[in-house]
Protein backbone atom coordinates (compact mmCIF):
# COMPACT_ATOMS: atom_id res chain seq x y z
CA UNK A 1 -95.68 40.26 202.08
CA UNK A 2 -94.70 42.76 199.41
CA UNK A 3 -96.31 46.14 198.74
CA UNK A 4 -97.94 44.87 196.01
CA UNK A 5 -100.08 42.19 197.58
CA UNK A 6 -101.35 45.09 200.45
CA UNK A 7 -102.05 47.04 197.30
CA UNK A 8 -103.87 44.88 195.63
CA UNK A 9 -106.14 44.06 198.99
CA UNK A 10 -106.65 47.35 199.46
CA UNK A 11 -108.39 47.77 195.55
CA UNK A 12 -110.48 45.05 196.87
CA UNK A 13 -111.68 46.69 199.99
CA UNK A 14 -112.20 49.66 198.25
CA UNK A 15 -114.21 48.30 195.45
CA UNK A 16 -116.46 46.70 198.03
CA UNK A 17 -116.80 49.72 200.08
CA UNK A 18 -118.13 51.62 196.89
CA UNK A 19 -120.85 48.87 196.61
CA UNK A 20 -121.82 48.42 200.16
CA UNK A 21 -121.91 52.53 200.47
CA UNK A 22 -124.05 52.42 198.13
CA UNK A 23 -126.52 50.36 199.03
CA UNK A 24 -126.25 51.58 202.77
CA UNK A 25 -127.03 55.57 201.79
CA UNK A 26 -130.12 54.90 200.28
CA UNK A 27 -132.63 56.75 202.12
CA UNK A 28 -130.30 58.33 204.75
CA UNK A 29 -128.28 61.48 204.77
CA UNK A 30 -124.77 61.43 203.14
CA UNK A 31 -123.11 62.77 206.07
CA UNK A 32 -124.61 60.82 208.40
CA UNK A 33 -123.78 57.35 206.59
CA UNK A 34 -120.53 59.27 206.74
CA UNK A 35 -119.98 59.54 210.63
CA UNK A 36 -121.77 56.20 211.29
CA UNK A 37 -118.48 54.35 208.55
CA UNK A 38 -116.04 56.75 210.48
CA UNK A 39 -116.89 55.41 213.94
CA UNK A 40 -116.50 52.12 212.58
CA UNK A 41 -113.21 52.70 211.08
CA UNK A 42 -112.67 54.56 213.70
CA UNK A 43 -113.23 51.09 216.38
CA UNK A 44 -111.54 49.22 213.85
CA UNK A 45 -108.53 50.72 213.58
CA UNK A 46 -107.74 51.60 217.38
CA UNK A 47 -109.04 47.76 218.13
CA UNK A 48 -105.74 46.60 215.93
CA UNK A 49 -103.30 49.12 217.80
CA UNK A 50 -104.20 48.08 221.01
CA UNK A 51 -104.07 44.07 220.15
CA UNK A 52 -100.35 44.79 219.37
CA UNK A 53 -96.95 46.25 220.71
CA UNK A 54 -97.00 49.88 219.36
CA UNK A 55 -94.68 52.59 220.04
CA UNK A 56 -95.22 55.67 222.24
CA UNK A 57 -97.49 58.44 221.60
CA UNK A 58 -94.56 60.75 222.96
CA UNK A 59 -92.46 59.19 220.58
CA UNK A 60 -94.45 61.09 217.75
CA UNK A 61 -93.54 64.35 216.34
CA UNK A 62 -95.15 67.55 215.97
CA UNK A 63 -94.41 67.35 212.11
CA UNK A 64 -96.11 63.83 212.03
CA UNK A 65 -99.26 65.25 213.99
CA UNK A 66 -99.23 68.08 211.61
CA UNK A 67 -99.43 65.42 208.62
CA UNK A 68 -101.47 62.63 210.17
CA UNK A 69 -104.41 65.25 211.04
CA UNK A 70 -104.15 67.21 207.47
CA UNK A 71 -104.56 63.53 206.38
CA UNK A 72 -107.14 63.10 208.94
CA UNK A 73 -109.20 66.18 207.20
CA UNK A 74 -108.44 65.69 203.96
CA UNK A 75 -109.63 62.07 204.22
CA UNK A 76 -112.83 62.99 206.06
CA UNK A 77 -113.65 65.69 203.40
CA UNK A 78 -113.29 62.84 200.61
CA UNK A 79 -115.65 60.53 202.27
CA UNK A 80 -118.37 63.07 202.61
CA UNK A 81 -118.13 64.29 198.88
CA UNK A 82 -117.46 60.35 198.04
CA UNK A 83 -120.79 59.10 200.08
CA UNK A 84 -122.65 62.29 198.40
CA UNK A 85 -121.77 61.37 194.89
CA UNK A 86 -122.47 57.90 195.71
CA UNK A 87 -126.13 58.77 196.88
CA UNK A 88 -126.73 60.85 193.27
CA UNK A 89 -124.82 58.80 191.23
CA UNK A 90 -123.73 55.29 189.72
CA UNK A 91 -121.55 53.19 191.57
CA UNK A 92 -119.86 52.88 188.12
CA UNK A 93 -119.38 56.27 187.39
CA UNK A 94 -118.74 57.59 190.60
CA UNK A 95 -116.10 55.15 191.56
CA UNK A 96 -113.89 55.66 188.30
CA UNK A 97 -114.17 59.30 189.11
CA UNK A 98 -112.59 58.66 192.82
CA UNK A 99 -110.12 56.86 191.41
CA UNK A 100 -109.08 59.77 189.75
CA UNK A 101 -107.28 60.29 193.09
CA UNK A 102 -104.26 57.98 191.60
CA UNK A 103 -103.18 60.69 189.29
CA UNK A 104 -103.42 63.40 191.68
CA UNK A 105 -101.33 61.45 194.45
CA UNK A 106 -98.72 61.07 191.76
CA UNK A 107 -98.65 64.74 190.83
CA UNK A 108 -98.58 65.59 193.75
CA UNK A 109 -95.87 63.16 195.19
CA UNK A 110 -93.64 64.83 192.45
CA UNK A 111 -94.36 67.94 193.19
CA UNK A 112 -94.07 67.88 197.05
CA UNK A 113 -91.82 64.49 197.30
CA UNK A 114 -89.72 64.70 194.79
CA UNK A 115 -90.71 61.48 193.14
CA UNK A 116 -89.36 61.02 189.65
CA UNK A 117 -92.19 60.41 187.15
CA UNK A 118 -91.07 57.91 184.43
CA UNK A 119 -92.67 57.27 181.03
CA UNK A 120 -94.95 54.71 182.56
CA UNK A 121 -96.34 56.85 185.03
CA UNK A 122 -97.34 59.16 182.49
CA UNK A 123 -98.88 56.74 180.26
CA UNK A 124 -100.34 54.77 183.43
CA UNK A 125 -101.82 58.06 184.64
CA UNK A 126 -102.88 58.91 181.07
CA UNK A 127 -105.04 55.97 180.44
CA UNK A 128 -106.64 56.19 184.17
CA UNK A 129 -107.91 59.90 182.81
CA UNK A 130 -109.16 58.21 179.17
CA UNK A 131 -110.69 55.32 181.18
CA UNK A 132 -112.38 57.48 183.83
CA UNK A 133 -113.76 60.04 180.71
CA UNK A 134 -114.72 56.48 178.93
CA UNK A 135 -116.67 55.52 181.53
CA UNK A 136 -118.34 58.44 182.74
CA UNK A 137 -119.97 59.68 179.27
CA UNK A 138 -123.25 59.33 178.79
């Protein structure tokens, strides 16, 4: 399977997490509708790596740790601001907002990676700003 096809299943996930957040923060505390989905993922995920072969945890490097946990945090500080918005605000405005996220991962991979930027990207990440301003207005 390409790239494109995990891609695309991911935008799918994600759109139905944004719903399903939504309707299970109502009456709770953010950050506690936050630890609840992270102990979840958190089952999920390590219930995949242990129904397959994986590598060594040896076999990882301190410069991966370093990355995977500043992922770690940086991922756990999106889901409590994400699950906040979502309990003050619109599914339909918040999640444009997130998504927002698209042009700052492509800034940033060209500032830190090195990726190239072409033409598209700029127009790509252009219209993602217009669209998220279009939608969010009130």
């Amino acid at each position: 399977m390409t790239w494109l096809y995990w891609a695309l299943l991911s935008a799918l996930f994600a759109g139905l997490t944004a719903v399903l957040a939504k309707a299970g923060v109502q009456n709770i505390d953010s950050n506690l509708a936050t630890a609840i989905r992270t102990v979840v993922i958190l089952v999920f995920a390590w219930s995949i790596v242990l129904a397959r072969p994986m590598g060594s945890l040896s076999a990882i490097s301190a410069r991966n740790w370093i990355f995977l946990v500043l992922s770690g945090l940086a991922t756990g500080a999106s889901w409590l601001c994400y699950f906040r918005a979502l309990q003050l605000g619109e599914v339909s405005r918040v999640a444009p907002v997130d998504k927002l996220s698209i042009v700052v991962a492509m800034a940033l991979a060209m500032l830190f990676l090195n990726e190239q930027l072409t033409w598209r990207h700029w127009l790509g990440g252009g219209l993602i700003v217009s669209g998220t301003i279009v939608l969010t207005r009130t």
